[in-house]
PDB file of N, CA and C in Angstrom:
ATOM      1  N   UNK A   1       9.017   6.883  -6.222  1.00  0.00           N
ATOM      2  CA  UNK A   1       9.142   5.549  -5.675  1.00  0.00           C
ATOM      3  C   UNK A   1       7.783   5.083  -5.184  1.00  0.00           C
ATOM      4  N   UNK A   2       7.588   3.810  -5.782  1.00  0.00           N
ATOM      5  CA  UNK A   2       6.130   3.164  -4.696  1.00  0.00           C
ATOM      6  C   UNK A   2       6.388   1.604  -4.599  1.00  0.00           C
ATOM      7  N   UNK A   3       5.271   1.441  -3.478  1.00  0.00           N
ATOM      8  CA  UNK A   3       5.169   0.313  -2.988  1.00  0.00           C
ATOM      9  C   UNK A   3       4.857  -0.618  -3.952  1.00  0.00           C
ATOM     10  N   UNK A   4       4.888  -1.827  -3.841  1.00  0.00           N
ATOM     11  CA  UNK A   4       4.395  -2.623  -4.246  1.00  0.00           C
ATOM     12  C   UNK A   4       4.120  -4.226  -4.113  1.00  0.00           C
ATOM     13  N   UNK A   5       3.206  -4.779  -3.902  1.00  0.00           N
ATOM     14  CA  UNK A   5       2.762  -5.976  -3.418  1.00  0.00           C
ATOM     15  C   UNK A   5       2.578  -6.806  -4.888  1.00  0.00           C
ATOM     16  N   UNK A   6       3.116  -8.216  -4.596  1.00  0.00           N
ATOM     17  CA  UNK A   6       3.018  -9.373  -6.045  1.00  0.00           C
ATOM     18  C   UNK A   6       2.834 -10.831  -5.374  1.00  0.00           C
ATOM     19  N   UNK A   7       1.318 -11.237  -6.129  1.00  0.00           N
ATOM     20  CA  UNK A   7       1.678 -12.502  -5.561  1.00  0.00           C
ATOM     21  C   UNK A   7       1.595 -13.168  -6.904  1.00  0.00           C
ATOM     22  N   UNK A   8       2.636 -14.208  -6.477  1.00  0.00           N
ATOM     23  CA  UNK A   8       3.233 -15.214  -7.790  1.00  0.00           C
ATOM     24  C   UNK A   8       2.985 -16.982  -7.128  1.00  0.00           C
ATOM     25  N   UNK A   9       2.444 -17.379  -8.732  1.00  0.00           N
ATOM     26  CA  UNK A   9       2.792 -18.347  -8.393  1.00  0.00           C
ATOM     27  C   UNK A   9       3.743 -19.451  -9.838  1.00  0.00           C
ATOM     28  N   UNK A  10       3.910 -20.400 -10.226  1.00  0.00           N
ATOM     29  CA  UNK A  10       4.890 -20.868 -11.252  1.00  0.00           C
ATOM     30  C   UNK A  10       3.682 -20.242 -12.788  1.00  0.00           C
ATOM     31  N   UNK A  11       2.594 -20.180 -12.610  1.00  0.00           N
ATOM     32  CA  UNK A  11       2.129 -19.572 -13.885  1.00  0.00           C
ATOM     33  C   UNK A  11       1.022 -18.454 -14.111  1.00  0.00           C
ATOM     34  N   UNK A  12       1.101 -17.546 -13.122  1.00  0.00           N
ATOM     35  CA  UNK A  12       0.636 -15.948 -12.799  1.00  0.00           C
ATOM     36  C   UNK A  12       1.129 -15.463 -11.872  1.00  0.00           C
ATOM     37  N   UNK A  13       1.248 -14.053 -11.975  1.00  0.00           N
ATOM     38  CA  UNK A  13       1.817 -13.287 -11.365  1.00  0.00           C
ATOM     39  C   UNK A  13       0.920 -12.198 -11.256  1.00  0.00           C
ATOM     40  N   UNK A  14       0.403 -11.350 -10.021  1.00  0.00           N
ATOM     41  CA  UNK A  14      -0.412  -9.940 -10.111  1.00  0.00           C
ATOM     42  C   UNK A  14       0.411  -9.129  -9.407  1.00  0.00           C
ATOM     43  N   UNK A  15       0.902  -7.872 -10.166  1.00  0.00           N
ATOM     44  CA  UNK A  15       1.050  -6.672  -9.524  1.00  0.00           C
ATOM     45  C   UNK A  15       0.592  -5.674  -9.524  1.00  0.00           C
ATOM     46  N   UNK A  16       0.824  -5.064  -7.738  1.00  0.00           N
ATOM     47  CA  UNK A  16      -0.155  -4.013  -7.322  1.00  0.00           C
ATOM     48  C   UNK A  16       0.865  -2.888  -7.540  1.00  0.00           C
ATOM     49  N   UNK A  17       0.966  -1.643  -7.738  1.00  0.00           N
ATOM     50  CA  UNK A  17       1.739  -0.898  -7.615  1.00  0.00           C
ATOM     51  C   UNK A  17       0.508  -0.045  -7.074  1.00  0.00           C
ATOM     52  N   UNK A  18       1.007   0.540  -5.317  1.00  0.00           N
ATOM     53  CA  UNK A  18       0.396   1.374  -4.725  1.00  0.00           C
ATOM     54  C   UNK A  18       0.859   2.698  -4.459  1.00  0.00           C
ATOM     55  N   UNK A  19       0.099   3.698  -5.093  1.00  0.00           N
ATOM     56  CA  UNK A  19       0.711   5.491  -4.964  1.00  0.00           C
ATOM     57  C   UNK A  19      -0.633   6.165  -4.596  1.00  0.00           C
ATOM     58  N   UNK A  20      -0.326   7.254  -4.470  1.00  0.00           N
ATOM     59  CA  UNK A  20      -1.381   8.192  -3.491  1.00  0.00           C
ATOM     60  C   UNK A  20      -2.617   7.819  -4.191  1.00  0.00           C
ATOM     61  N   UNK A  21      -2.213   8.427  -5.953  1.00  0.00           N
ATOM     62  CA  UNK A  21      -3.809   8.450  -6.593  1.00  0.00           C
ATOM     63  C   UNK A  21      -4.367   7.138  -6.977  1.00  0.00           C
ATOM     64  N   UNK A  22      -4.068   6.060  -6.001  1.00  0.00           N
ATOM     65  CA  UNK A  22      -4.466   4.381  -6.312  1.00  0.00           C
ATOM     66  C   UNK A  22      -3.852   3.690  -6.118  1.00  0.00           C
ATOM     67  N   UNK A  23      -4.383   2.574  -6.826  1.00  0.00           N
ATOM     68  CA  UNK A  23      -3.501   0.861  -7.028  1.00  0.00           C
ATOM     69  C   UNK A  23      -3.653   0.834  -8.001  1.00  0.00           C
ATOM     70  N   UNK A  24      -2.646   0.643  -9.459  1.00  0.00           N
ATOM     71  CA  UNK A  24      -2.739   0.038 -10.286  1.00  0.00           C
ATOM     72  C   UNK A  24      -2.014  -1.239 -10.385  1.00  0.00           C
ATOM     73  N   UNK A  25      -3.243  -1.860 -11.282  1.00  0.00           N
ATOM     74  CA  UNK A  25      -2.987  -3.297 -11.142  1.00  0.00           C
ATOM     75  C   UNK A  25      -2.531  -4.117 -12.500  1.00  0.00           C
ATOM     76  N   UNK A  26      -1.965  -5.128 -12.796  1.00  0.00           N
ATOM     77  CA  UNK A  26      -1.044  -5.854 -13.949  1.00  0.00           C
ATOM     78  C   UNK A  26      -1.119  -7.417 -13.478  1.00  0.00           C
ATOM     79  N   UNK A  27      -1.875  -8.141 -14.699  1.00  0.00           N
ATOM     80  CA  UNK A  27      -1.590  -9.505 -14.536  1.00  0.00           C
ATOM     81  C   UNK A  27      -0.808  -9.846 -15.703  1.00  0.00           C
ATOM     82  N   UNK A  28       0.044 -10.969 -15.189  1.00  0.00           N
ATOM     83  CA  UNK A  28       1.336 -11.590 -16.137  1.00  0.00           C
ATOM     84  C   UNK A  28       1.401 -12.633 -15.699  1.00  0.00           C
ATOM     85  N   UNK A  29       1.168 -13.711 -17.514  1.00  0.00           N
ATOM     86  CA  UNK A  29       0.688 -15.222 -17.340  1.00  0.00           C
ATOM     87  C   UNK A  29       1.921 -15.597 -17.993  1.00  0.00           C
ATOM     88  N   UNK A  30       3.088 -16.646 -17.207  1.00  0.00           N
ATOM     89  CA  UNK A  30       3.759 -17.643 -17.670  1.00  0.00           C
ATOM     90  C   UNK A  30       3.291 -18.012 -19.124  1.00  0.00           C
ATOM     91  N   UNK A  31       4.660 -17.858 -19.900  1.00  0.00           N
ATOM     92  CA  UNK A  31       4.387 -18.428 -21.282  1.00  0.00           C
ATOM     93  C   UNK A  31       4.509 -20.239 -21.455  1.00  0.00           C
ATOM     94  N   UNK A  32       5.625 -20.423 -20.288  1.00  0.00           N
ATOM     95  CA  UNK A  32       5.396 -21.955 -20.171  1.00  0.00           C
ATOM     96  C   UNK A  32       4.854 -22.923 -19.318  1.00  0.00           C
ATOM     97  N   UNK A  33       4.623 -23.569 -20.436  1.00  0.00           N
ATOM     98  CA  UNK A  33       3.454 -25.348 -19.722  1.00  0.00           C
ATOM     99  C   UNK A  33       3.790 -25.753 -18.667  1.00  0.00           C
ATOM    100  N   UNK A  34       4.968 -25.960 -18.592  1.00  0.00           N
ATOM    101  CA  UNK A  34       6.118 -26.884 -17.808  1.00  0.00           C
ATOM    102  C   UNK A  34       6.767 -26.394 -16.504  1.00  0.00           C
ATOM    103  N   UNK A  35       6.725 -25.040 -16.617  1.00  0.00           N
ATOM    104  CA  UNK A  35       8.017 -25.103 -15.401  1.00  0.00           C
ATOM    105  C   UNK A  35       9.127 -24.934 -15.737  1.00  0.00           C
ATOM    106  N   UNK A  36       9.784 -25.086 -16.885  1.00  0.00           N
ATOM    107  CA  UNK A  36      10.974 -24.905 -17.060  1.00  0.00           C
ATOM    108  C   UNK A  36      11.831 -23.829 -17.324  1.00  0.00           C
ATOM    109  N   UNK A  37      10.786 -22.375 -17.523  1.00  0.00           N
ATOM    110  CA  UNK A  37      11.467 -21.404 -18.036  1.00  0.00           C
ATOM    111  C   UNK A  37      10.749 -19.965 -16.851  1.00  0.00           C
ATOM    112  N   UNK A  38      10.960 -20.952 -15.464  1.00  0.00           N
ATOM    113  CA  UNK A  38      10.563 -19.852 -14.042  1.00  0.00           C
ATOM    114  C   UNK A  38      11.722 -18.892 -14.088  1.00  0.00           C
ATOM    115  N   UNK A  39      13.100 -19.097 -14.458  1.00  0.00           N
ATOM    116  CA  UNK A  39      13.149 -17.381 -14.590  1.00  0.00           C
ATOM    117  C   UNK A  39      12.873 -16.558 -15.619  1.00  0.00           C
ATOM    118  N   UNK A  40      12.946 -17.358 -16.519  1.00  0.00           N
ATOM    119  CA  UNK A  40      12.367 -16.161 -17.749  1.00  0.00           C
ATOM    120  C   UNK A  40      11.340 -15.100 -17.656  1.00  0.00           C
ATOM    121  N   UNK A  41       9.891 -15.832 -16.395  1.00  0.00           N
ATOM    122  CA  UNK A  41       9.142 -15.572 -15.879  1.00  0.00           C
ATOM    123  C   UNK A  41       9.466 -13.896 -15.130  1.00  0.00           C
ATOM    124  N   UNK A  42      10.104 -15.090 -14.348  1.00  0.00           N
ATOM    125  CA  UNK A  42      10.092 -13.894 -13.323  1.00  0.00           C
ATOM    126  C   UNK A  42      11.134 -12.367 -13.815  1.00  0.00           C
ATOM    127  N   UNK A  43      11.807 -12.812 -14.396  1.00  0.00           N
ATOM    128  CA  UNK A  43      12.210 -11.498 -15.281  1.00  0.00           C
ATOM    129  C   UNK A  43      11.091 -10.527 -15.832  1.00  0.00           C
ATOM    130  N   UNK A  44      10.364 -11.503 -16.200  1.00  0.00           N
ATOM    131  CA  UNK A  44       9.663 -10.445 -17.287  1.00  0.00           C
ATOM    132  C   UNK A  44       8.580  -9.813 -15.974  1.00  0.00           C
ATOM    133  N   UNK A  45       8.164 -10.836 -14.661  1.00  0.00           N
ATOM    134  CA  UNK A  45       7.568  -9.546 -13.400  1.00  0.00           C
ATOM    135  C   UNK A  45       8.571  -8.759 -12.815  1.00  0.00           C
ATOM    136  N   UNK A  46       9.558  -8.662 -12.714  1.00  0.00           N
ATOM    137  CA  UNK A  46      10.777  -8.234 -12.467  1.00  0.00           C
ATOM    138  C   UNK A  46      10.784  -6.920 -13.326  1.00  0.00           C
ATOM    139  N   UNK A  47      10.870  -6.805 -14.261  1.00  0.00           N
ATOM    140  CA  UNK A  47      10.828  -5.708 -15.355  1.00  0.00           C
ATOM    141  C   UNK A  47       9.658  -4.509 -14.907  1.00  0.00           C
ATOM    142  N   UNK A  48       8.618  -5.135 -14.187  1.00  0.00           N
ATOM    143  CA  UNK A  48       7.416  -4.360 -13.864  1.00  0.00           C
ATOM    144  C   UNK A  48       7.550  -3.781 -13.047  1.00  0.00           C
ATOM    145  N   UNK A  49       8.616  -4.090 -11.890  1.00  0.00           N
ATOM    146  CA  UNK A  49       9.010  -3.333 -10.890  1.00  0.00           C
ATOM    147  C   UNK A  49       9.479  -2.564 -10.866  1.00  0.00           C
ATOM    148  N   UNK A  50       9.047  -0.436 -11.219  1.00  0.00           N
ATOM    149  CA  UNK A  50      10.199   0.221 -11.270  1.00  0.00           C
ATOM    150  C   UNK A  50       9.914   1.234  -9.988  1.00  0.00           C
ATOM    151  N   UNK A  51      11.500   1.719  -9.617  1.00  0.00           N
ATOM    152  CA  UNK A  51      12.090   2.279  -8.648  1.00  0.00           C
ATOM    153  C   UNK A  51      10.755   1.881  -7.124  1.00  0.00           C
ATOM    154  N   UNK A  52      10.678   0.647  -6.651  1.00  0.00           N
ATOM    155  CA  UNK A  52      10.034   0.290  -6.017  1.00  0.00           C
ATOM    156  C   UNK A  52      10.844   0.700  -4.347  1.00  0.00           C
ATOM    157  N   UNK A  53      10.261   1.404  -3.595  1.00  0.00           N
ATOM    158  CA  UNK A  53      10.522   1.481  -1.924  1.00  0.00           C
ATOM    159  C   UNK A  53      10.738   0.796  -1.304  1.00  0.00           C
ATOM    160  N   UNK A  54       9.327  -0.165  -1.398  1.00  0.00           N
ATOM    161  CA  UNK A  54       9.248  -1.356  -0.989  1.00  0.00           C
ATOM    162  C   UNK A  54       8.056  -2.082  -1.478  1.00  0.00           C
ATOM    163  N   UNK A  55       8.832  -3.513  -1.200  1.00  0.00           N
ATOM    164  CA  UNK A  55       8.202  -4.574  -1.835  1.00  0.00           C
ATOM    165  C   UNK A  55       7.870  -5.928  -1.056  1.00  0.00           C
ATOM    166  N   UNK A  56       6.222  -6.474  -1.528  1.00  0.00           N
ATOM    167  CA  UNK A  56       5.838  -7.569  -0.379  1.00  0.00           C
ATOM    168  C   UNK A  56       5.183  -8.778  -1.347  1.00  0.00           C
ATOM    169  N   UNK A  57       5.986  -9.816  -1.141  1.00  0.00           N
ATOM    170  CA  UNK A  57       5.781 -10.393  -2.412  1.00  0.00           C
ATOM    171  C   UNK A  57       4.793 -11.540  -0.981  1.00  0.00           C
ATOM    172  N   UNK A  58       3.896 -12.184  -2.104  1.00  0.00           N
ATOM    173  CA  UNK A  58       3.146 -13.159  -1.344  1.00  0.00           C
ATOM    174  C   UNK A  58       2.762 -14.374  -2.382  1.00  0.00           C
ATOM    175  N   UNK A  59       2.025 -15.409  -2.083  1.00  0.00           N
ATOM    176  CA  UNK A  59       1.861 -16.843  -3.172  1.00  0.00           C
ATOM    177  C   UNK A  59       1.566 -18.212  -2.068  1.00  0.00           C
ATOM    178  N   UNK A  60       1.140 -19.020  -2.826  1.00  0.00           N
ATOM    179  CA  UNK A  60       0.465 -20.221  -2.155  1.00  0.00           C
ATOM    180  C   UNK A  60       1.957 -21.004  -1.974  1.00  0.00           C
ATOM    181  N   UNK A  61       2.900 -21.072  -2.726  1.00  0.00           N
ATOM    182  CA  UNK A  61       3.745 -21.972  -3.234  1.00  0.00           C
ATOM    183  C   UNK A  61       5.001 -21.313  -2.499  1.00  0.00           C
ATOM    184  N   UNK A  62       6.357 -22.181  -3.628  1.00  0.00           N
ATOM    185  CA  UNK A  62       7.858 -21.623  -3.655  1.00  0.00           C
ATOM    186  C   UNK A  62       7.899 -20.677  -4.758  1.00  0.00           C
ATOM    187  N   UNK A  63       7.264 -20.244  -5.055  1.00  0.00           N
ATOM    188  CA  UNK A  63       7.372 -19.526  -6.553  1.00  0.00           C
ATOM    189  C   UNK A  63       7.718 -17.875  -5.874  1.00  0.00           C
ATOM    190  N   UNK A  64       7.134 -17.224  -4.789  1.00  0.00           N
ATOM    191  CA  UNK A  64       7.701 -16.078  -3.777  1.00  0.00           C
ATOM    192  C   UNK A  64       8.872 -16.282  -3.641  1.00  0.00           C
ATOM    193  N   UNK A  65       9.321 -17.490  -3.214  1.00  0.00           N
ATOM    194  CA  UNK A  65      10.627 -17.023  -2.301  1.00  0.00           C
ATOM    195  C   UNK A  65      11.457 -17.608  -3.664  1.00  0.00           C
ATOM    196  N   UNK A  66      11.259 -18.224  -4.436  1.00  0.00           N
ATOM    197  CA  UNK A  66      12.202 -18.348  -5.802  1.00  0.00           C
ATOM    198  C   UNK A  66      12.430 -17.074  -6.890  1.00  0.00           C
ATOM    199  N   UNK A  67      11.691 -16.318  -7.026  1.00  0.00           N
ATOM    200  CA  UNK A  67      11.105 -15.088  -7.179  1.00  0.00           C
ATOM    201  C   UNK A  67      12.352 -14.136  -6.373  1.00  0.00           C
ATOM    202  N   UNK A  68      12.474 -14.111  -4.941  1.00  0.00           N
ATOM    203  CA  UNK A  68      13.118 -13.308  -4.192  1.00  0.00           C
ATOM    204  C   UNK A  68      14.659 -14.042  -4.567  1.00  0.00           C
ATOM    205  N   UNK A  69      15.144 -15.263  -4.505  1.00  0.00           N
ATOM    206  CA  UNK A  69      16.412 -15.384  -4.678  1.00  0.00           C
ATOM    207  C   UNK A  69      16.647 -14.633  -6.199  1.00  0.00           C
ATOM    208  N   UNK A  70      15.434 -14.921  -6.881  1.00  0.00           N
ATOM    209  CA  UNK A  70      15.993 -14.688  -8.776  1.00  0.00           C
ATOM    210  C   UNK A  70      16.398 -13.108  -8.630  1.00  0.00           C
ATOM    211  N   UNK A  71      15.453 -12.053  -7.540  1.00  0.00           N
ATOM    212  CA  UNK A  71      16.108 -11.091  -7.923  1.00  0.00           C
ATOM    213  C   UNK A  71      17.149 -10.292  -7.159  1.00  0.00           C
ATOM    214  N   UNK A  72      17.524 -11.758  -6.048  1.00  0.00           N
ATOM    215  CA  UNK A  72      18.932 -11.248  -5.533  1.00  0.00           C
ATOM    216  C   UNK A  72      20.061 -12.004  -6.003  1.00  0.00           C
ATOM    217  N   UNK A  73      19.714 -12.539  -7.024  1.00  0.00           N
ATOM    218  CA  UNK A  73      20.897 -12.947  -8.048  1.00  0.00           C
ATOM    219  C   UNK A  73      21.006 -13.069  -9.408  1.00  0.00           C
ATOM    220  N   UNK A  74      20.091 -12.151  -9.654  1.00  0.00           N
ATOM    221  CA  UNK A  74      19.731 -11.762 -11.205  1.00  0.00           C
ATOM    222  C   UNK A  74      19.968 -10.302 -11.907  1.00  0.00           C
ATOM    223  N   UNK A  75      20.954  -9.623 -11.057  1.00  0.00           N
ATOM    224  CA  UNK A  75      20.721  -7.725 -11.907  1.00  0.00           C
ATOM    225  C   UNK A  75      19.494  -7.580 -11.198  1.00  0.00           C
ATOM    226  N   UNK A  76      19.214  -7.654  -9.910  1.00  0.00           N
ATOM    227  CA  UNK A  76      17.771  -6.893  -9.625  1.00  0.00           C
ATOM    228  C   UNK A  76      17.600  -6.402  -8.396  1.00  0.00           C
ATOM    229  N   UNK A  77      19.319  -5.793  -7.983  1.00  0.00           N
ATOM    230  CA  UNK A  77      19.471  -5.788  -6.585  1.00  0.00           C
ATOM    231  C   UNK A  77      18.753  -5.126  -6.302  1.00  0.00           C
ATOM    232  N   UNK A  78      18.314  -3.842  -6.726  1.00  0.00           N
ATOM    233  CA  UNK A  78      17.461  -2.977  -6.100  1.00  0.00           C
ATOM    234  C   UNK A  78      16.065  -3.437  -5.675  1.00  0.00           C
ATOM    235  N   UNK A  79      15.628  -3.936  -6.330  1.00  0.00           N
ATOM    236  CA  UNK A  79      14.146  -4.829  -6.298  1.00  0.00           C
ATOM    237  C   UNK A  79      14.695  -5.946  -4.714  1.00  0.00           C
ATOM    238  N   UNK A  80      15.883  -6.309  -4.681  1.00  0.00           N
ATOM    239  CA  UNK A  80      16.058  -7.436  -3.509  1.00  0.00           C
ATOM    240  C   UNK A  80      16.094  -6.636  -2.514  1.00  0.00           C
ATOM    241  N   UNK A  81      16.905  -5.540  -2.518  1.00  0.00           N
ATOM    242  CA  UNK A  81      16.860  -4.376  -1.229  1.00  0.00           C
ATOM    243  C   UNK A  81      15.304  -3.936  -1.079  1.00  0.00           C
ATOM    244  N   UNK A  82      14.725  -3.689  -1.527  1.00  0.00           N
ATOM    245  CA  UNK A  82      12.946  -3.425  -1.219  1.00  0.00           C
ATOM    246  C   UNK A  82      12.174  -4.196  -0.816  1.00  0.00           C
ATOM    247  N   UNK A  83      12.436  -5.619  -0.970  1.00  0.00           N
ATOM    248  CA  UNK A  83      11.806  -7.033  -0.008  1.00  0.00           C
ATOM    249  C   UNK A  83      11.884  -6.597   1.199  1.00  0.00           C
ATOM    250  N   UNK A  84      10.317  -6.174   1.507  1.00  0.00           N
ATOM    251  CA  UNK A  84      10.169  -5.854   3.264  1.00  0.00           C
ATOM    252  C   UNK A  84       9.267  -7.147   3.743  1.00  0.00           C
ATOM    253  N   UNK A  85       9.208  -8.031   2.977  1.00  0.00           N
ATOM    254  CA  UNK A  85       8.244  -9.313   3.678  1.00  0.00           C
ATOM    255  C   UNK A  85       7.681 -10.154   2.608  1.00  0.00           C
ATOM    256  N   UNK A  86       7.726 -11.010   2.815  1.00  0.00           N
ATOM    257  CA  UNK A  86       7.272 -12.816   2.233  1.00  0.00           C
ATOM    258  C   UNK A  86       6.315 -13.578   2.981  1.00  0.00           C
ATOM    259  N   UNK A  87       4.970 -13.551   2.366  1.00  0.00           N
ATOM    260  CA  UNK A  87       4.130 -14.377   3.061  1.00  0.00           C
ATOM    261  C   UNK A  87       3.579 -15.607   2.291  1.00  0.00           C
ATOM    262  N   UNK A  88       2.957 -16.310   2.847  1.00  0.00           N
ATOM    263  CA  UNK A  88       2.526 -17.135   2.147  1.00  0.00           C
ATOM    264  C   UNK A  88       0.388 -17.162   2.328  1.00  0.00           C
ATOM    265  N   UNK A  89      -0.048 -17.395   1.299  1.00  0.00           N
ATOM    266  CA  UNK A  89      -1.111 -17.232   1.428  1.00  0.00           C
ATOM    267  C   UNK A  89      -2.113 -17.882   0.183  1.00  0.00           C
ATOM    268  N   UNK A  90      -2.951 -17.929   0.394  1.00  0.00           N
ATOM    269  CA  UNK A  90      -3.673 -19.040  -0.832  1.00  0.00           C
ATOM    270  C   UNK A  90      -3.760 -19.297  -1.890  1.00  0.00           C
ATOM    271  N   UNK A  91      -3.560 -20.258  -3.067  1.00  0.00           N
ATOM    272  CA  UNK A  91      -4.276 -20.408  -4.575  1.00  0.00           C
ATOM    273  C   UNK A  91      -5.285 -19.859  -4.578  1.00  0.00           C
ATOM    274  N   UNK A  92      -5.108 -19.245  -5.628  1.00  0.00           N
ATOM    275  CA  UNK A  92      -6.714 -18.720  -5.981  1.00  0.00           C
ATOM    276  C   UNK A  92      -7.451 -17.687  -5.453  1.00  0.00           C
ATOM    277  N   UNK A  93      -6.985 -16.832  -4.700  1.00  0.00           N
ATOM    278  CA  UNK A  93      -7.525 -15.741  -4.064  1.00  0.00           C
ATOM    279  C   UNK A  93      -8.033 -14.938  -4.757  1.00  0.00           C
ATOM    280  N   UNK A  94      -9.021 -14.237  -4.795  1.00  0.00           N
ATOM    281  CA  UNK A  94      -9.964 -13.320  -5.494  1.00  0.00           C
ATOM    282  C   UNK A  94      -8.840 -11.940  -5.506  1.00  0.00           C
ATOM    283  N   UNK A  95      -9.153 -10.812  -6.187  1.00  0.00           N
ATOM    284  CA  UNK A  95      -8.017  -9.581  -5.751  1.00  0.00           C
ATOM    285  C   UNK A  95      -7.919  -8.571  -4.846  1.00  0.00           C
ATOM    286  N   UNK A  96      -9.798  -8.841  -4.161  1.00  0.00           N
ATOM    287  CA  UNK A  96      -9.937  -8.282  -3.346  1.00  0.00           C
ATOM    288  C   UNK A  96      -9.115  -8.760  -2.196  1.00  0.00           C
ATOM    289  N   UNK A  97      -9.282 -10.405  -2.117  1.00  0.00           N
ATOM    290  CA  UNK A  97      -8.325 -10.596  -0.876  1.00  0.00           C
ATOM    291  C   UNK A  97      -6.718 -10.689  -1.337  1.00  0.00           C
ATOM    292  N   UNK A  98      -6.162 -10.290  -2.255  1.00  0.00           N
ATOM    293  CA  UNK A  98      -4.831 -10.082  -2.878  1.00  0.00           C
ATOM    294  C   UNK A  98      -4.388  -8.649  -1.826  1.00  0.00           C
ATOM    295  N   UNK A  99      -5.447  -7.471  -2.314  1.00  0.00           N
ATOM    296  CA  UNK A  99      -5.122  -6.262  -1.808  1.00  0.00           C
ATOM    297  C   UNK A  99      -5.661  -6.301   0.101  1.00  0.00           C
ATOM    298  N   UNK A 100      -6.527  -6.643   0.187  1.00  0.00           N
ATOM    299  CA  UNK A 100      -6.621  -7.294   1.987  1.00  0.00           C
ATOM    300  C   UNK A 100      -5.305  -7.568   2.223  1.00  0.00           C
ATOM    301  N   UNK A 101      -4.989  -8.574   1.927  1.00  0.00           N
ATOM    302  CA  UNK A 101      -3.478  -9.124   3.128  1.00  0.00           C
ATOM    303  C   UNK A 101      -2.496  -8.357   2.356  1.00  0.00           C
ATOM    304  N   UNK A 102      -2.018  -7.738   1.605  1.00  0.00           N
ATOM    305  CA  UNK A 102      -1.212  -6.302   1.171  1.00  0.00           C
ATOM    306  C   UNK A 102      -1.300  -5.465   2.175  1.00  0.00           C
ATOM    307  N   UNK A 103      -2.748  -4.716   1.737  1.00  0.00           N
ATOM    308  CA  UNK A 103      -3.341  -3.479   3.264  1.00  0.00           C
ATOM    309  C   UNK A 103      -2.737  -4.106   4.423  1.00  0.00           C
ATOM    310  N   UNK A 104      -3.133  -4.700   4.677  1.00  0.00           N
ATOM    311  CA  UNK A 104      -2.910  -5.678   6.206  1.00  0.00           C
ATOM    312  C   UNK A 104      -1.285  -5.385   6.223  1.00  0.00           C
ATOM    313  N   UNK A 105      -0.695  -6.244   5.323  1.00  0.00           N
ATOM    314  CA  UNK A 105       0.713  -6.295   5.797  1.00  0.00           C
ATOM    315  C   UNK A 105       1.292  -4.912   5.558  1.00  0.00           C
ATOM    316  N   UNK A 106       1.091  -3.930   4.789  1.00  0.00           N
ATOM    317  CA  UNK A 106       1.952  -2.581   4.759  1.00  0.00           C
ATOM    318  C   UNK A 106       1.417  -1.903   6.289  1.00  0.00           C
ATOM    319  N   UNK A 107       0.379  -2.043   6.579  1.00  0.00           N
ATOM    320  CA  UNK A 107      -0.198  -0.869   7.835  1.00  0.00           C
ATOM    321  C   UNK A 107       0.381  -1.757   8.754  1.00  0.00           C
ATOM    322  N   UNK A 108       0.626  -2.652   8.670  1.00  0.00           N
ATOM    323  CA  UNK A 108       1.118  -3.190  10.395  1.00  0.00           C
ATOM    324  C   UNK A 108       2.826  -3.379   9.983  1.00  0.00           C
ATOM    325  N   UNK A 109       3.397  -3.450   8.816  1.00  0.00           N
ATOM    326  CA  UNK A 109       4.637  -3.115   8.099  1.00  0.00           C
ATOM    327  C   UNK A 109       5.096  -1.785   8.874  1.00  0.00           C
ATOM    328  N   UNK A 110       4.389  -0.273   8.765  1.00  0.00           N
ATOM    329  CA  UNK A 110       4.759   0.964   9.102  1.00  0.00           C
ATOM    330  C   UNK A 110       4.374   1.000  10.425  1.00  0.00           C
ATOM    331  N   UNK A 111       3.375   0.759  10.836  1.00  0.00           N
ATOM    332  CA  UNK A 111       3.316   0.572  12.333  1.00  0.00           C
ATOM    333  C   UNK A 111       4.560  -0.013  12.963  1.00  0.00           C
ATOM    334  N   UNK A 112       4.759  -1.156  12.718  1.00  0.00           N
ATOM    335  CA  UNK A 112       6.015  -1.591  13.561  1.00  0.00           C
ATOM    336  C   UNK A 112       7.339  -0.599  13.340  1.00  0.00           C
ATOM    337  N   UNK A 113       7.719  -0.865  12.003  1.00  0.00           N
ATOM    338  CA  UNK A 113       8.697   0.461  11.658  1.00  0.00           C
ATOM    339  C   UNK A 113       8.743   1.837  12.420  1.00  0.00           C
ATOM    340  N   UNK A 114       8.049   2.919  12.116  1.00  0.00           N
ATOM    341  CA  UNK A 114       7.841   3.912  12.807  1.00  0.00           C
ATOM    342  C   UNK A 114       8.239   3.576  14.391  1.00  0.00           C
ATOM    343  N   UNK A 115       8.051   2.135  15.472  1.00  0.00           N
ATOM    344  CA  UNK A 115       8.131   2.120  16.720  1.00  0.00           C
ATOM    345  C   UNK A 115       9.632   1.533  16.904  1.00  0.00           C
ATOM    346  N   UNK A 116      10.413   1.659  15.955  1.00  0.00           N
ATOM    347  CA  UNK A 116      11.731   1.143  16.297  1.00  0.00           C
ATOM    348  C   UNK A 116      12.524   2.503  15.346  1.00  0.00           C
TER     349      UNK A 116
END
């Protein structure tokens, strides 16, 4: 099982999958122009997610939290049970600051955890 952090927005998606020996990383570009085929989308980042612990999805937009309903009502319960947090955070972020506010949010994620 590993962590994993995704920020999405209606036409990219980056996932981090974090385990001892690293981060490996996966970008996945919307096949459509329009908008019209956001779950198809998110299925196919959805698919990337396997046996995930937990999961911290982040994005400038609604495309996170549309993302989180698709996979608590899409066959993806397990992926919806691993949503430990939804943030919102900028267009365009470089990946260094992708994995920054990740780091950030898992260490203060287990910090709090561990005190309850």
């Amino acid at each position: 099982m590993s962590n994993y952090a995704v920020w999405i927005d209606h036409k990219h998606a980056y996932v981090f999958k974090f385990e001892a020996e690293g981060v490996e990383e996966l970008q996945l570009k919307s096949k459509d122009e329009h908008h019209g085929q956001d779950e198809k989308f998110y299925h196919e980042v959805a698919k990337q997610l396997t046996n995930p612990e937990e999961l911290m999805l982040m994005g400038p937009g609604v495309a996170k939290d549309q993302f989180k309903h698709h996979c608590e009502n899409h066959h993806h319960s397990q992926l919806a049970k691993a949503i430990v947090g939804v943030t919102t955070m900028e267009s365009h972020p470089t990946k260094a600051m992708m994995l920054k506010k990740a780091n950030e949010f898992f260490k203060n994620y287990h910090k709090w955890v561990k005190n309850y």
